[in-house]
ModelCIF file with pLDDT and N, C-alpha, C, O atoms, coordinates in Angstrom:
data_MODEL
#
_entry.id   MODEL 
#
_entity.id                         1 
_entity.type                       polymer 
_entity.pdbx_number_of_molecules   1 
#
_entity_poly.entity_id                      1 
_entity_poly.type                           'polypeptide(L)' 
_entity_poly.nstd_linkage                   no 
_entity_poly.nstd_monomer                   no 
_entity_poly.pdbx_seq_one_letter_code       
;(UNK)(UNK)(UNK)(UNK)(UNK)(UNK)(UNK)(UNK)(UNK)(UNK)(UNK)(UNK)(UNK)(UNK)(UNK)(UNK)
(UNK)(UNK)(UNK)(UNK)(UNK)(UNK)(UNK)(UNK)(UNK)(UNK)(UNK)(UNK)(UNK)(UNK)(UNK)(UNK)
(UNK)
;
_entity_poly.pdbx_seq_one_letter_code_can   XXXXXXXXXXXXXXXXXXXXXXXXXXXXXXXXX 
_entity_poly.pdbx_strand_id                 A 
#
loop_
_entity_poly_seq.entity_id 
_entity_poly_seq.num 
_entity_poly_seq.mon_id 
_entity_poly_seq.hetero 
1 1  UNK n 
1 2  UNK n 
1 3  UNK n 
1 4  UNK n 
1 5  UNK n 
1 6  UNK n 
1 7  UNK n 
1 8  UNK n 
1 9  UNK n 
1 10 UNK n 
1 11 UNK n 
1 12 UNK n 
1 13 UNK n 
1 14 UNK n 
1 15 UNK n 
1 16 UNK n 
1 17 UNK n 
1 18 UNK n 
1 19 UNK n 
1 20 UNK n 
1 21 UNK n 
1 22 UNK n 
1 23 UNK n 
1 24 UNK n 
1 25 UNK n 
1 26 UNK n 
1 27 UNK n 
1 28 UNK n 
1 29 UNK n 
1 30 UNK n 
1 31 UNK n 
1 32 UNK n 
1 33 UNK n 
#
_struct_asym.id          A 
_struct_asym.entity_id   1 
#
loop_
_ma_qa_metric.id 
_ma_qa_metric.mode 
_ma_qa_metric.name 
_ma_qa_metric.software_group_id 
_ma_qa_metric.type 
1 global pLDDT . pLDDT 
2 local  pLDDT . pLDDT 
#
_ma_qa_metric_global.metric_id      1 
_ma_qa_metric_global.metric_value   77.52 
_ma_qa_metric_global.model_id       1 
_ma_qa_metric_global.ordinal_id     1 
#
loop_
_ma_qa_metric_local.label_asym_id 
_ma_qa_metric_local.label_comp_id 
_ma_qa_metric_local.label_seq_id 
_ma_qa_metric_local.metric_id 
_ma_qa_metric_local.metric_value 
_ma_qa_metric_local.model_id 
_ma_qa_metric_local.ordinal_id 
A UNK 1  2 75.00 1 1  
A UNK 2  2 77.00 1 2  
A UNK 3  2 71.00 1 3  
A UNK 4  2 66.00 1 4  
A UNK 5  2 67.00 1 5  
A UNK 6  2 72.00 1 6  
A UNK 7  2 75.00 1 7  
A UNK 8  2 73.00 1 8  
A UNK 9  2 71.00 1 9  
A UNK 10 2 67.00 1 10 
A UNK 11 2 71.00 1 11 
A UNK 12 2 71.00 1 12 
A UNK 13 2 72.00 1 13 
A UNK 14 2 75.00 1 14 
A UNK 15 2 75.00 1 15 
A UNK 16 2 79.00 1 16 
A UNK 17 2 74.00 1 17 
A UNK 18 2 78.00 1 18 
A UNK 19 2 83.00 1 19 
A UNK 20 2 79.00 1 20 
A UNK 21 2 76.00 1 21 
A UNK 22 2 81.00 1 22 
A UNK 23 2 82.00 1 23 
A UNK 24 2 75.00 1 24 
A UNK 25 2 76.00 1 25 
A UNK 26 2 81.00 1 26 
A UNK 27 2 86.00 1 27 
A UNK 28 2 86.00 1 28 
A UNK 29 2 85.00 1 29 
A UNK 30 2 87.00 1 30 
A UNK 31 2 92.00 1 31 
A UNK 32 2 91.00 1 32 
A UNK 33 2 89.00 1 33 
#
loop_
_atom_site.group_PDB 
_atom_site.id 
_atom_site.type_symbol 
_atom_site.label_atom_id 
_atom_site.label_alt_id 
_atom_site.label_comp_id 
_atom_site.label_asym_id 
_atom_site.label_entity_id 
_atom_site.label_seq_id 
_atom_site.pdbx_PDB_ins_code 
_atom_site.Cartn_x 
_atom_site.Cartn_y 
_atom_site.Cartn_z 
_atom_site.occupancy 
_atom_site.B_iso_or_equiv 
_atom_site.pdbx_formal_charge 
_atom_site.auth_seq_id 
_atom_site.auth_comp_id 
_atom_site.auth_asym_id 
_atom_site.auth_atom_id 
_atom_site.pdbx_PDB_model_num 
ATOM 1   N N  . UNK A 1 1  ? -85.288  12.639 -38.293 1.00 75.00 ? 1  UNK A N  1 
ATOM 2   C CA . UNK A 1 1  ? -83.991  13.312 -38.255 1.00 75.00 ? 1  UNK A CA 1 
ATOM 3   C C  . UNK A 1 1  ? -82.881  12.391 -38.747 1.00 75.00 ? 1  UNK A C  1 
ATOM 4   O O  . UNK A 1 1  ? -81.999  12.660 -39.562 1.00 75.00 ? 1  UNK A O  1 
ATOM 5   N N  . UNK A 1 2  ? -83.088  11.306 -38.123 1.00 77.00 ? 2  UNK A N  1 
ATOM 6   C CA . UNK A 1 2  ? -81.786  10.052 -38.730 1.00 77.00 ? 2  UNK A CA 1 
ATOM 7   C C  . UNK A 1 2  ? -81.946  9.407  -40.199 1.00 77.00 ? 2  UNK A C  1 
ATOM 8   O O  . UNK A 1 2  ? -81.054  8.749  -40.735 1.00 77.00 ? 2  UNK A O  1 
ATOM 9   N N  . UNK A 1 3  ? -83.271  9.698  -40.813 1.00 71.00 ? 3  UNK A N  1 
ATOM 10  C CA . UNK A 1 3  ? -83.541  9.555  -42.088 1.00 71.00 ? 3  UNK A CA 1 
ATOM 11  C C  . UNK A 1 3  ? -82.977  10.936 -43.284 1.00 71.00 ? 3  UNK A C  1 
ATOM 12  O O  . UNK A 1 3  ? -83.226  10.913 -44.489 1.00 71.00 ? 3  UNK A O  1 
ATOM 13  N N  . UNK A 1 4  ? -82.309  11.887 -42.675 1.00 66.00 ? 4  UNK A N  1 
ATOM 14  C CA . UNK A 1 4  ? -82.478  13.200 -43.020 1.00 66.00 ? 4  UNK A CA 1 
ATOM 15  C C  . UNK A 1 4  ? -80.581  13.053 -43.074 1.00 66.00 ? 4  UNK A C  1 
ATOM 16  O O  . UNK A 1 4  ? -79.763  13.143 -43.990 1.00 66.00 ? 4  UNK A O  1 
ATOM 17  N N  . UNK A 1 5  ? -80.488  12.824 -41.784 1.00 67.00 ? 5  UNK A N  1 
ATOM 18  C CA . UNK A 1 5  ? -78.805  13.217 -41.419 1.00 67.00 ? 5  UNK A CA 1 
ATOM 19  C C  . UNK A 1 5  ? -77.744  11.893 -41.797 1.00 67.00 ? 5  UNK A C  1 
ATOM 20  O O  . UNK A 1 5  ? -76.569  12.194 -42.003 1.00 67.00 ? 5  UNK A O  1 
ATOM 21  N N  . UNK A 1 6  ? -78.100  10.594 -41.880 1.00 72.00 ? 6  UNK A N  1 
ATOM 22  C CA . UNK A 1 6  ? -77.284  9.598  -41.385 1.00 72.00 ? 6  UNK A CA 1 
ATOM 23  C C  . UNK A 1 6  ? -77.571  8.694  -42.749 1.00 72.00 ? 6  UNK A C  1 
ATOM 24  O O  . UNK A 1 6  ? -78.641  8.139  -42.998 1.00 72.00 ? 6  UNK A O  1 
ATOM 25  N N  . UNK A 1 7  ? -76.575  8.672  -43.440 1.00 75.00 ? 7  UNK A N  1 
ATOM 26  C CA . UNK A 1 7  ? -76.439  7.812  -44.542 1.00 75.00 ? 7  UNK A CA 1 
ATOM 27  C C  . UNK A 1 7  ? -76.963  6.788  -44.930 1.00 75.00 ? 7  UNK A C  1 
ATOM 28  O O  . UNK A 1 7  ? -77.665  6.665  -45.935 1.00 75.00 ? 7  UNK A O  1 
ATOM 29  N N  . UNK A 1 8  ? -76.520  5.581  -43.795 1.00 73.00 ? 8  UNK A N  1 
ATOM 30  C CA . UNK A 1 8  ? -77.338  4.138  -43.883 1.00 73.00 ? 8  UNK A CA 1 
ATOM 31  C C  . UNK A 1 8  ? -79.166  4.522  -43.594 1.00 73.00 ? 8  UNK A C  1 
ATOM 32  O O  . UNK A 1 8  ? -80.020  3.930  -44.254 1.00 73.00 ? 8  UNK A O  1 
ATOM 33  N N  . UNK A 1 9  ? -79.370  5.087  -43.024 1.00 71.00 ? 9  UNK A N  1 
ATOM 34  C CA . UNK A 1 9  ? -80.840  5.786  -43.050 1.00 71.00 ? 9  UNK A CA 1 
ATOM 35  C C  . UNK A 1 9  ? -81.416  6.107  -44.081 1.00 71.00 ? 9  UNK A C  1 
ATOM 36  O O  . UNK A 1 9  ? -82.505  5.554  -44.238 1.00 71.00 ? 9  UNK A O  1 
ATOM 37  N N  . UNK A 1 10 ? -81.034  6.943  -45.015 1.00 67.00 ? 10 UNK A N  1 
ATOM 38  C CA . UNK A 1 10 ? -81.214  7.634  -46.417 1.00 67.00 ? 10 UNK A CA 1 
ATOM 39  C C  . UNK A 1 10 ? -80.945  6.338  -47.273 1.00 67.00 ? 10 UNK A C  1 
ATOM 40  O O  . UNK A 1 10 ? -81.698  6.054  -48.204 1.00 67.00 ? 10 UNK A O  1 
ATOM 41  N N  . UNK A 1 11 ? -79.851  5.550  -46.941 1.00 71.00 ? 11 UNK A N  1 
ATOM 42  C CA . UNK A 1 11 ? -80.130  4.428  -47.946 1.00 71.00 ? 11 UNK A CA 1 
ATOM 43  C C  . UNK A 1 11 ? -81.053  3.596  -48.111 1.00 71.00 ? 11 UNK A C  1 
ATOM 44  O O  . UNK A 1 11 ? -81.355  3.125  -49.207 1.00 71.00 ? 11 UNK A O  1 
ATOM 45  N N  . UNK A 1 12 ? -81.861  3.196  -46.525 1.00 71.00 ? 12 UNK A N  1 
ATOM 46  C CA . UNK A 1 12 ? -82.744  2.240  -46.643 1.00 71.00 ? 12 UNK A CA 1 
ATOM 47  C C  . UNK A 1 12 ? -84.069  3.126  -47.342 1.00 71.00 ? 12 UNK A C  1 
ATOM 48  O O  . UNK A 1 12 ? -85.093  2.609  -47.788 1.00 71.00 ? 12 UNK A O  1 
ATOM 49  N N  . UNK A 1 13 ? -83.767  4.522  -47.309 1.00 72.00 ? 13 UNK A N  1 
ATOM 50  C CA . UNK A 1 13 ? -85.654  5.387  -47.432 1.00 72.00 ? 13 UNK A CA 1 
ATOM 51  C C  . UNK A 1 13 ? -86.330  5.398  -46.520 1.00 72.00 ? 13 UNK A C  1 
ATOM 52  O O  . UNK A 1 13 ? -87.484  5.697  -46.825 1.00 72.00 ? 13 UNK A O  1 
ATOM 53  N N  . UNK A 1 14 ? -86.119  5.131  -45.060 1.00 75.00 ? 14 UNK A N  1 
ATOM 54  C CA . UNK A 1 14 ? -86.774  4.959  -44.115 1.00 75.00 ? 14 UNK A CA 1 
ATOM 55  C C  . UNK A 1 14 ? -87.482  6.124  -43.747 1.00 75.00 ? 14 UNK A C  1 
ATOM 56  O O  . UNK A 1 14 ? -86.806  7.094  -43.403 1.00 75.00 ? 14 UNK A O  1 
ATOM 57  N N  . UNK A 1 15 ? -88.841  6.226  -43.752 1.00 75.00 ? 15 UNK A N  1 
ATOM 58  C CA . UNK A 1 15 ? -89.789  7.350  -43.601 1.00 75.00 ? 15 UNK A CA 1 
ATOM 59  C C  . UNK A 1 15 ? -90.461  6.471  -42.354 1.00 75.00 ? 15 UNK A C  1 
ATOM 60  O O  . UNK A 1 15 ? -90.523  5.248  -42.482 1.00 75.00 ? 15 UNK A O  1 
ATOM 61  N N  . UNK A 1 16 ? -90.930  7.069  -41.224 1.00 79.00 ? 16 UNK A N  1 
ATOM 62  C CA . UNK A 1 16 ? -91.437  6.901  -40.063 1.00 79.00 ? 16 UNK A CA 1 
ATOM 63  C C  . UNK A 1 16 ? -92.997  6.942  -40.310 1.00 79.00 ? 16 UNK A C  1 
ATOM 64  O O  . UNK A 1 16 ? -93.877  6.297  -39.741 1.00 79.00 ? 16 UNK A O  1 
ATOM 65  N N  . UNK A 1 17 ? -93.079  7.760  -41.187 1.00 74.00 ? 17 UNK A N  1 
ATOM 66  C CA . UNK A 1 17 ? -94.471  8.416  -41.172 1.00 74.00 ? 17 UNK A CA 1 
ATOM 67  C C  . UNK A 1 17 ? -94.990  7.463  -42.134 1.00 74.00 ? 17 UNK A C  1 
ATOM 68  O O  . UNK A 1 17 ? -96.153  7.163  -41.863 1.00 74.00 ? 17 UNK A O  1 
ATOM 69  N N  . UNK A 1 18 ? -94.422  6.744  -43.411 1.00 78.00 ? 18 UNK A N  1 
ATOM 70  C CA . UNK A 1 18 ? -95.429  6.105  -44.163 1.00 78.00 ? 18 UNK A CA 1 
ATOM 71  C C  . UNK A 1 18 ? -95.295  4.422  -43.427 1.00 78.00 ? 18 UNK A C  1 
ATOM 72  O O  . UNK A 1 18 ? -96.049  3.545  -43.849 1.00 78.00 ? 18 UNK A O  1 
ATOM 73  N N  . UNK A 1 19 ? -94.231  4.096  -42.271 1.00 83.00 ? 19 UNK A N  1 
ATOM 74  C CA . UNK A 1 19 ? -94.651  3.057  -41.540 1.00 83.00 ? 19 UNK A CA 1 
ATOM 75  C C  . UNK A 1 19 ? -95.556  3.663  -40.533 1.00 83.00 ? 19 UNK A C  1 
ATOM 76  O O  . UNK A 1 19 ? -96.078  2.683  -40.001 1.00 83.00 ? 19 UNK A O  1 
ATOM 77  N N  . UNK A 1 20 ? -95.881  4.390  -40.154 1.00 79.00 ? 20 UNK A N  1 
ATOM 78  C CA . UNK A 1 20 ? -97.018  4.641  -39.295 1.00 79.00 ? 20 UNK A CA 1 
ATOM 79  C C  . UNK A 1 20 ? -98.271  4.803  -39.738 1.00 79.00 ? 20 UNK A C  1 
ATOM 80  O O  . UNK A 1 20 ? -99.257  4.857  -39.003 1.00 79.00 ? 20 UNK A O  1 
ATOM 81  N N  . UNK A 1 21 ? -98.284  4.909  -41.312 1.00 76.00 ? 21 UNK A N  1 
ATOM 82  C CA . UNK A 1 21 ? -99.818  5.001  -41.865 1.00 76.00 ? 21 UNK A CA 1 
ATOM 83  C C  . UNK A 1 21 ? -100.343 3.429  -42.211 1.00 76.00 ? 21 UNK A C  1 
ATOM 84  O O  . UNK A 1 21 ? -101.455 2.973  -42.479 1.00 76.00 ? 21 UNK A O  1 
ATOM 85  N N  . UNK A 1 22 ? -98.550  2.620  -42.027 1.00 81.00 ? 22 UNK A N  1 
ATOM 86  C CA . UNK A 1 22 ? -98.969  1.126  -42.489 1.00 81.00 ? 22 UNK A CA 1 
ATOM 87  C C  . UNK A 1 22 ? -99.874  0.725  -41.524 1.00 81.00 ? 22 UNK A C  1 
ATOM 88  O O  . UNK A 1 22 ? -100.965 0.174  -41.674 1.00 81.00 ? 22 UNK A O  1 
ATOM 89  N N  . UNK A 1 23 ? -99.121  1.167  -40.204 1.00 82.00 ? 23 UNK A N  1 
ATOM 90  C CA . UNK A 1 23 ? -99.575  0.547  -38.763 1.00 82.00 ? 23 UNK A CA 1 
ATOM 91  C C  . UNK A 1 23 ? -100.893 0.906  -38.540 1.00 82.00 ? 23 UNK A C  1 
ATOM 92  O O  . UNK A 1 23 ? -101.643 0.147  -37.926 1.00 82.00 ? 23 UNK A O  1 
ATOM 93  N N  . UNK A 1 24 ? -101.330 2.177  -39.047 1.00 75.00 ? 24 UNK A N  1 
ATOM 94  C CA . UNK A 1 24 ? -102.917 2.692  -39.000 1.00 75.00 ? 24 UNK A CA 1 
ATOM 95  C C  . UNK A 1 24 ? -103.599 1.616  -39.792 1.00 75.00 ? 24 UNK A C  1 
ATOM 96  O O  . UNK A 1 24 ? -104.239 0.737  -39.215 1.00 75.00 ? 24 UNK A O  1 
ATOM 97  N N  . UNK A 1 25 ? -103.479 1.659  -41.145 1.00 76.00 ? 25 UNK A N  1 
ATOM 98  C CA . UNK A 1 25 ? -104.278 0.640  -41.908 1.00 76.00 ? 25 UNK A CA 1 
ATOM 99  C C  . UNK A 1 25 ? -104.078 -0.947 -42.135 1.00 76.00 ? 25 UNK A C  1 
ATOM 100 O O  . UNK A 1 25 ? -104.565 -1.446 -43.149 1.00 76.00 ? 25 UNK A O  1 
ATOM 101 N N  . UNK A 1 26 ? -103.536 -1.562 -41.428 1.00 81.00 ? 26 UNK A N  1 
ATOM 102 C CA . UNK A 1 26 ? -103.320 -2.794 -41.173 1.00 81.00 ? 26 UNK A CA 1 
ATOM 103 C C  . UNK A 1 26 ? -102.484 -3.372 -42.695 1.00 81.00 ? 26 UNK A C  1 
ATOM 104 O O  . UNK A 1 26 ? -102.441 -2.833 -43.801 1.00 81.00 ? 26 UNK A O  1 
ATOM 105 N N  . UNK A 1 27 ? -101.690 -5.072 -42.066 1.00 86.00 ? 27 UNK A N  1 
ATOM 106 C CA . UNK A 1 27 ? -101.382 -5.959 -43.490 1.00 86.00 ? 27 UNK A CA 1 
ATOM 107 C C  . UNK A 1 27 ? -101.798 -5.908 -44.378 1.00 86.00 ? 27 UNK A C  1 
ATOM 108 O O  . UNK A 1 27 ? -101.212 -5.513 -45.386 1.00 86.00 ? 27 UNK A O  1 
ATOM 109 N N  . UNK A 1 28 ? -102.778 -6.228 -44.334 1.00 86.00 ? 28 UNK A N  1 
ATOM 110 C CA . UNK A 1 28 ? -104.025 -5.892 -45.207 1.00 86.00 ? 28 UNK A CA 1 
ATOM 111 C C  . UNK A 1 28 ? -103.920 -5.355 -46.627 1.00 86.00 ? 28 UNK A C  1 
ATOM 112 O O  . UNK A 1 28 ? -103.736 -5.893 -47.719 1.00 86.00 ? 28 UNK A O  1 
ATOM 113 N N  . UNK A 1 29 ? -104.108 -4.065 -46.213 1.00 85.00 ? 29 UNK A N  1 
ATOM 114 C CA . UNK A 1 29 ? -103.887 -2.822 -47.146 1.00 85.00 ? 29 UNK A CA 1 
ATOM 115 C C  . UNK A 1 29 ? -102.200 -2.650 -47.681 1.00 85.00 ? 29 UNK A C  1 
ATOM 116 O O  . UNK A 1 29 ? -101.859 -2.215 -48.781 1.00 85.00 ? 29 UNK A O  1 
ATOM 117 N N  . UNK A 1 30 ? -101.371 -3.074 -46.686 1.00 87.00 ? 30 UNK A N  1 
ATOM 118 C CA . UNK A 1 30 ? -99.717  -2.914 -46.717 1.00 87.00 ? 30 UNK A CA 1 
ATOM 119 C C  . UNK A 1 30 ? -99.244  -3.397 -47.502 1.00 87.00 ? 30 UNK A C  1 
ATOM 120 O O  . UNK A 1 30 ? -98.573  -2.914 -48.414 1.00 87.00 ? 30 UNK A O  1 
ATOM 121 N N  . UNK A 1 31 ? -99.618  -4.857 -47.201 1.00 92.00 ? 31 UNK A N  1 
ATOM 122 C CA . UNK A 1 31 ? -98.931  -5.868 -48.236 1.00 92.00 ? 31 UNK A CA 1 
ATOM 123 C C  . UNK A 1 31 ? -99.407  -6.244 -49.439 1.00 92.00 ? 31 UNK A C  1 
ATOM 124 O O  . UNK A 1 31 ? -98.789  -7.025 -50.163 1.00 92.00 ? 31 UNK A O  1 
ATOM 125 N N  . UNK A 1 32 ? -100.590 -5.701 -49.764 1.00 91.00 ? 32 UNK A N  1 
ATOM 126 C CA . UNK A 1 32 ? -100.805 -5.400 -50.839 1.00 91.00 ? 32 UNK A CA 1 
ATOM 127 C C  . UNK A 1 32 ? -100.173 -4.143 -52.207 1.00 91.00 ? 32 UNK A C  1 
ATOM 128 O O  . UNK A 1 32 ? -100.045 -4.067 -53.429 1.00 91.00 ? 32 UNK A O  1 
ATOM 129 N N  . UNK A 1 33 ? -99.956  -3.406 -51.048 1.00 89.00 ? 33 UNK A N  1 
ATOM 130 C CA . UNK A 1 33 ? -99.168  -2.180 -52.016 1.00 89.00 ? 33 UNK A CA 1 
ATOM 131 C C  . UNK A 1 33 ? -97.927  -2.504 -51.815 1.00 89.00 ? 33 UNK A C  1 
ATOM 132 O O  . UNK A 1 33 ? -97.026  -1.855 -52.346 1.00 89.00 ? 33 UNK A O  1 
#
C-alpha cells in the first residue's frame, strides 16, 4: 500500500513481494541477480 500511495516509496521501487522471494531463495541467488 505505501509502495502504491507514498512518494518516497514509489521512488525507491520498493516491492515487498520480490524482497520476500529474495528471502525465500537465499544471497546466493540475490546477489547474483
Amino acid at each position: 500500500l505505501a509502495a502504491a500511495k507514498l512518494p518516497f516509496m514509489a521512488a525507491i521501487e520498493l516491492s515487498t513481494s520480490t524482497l520476500g522471494a529474495g528471502m525465500i531463495v537465499g544471497a546466493r541467488i540475490g546477489l547474483a541477480a
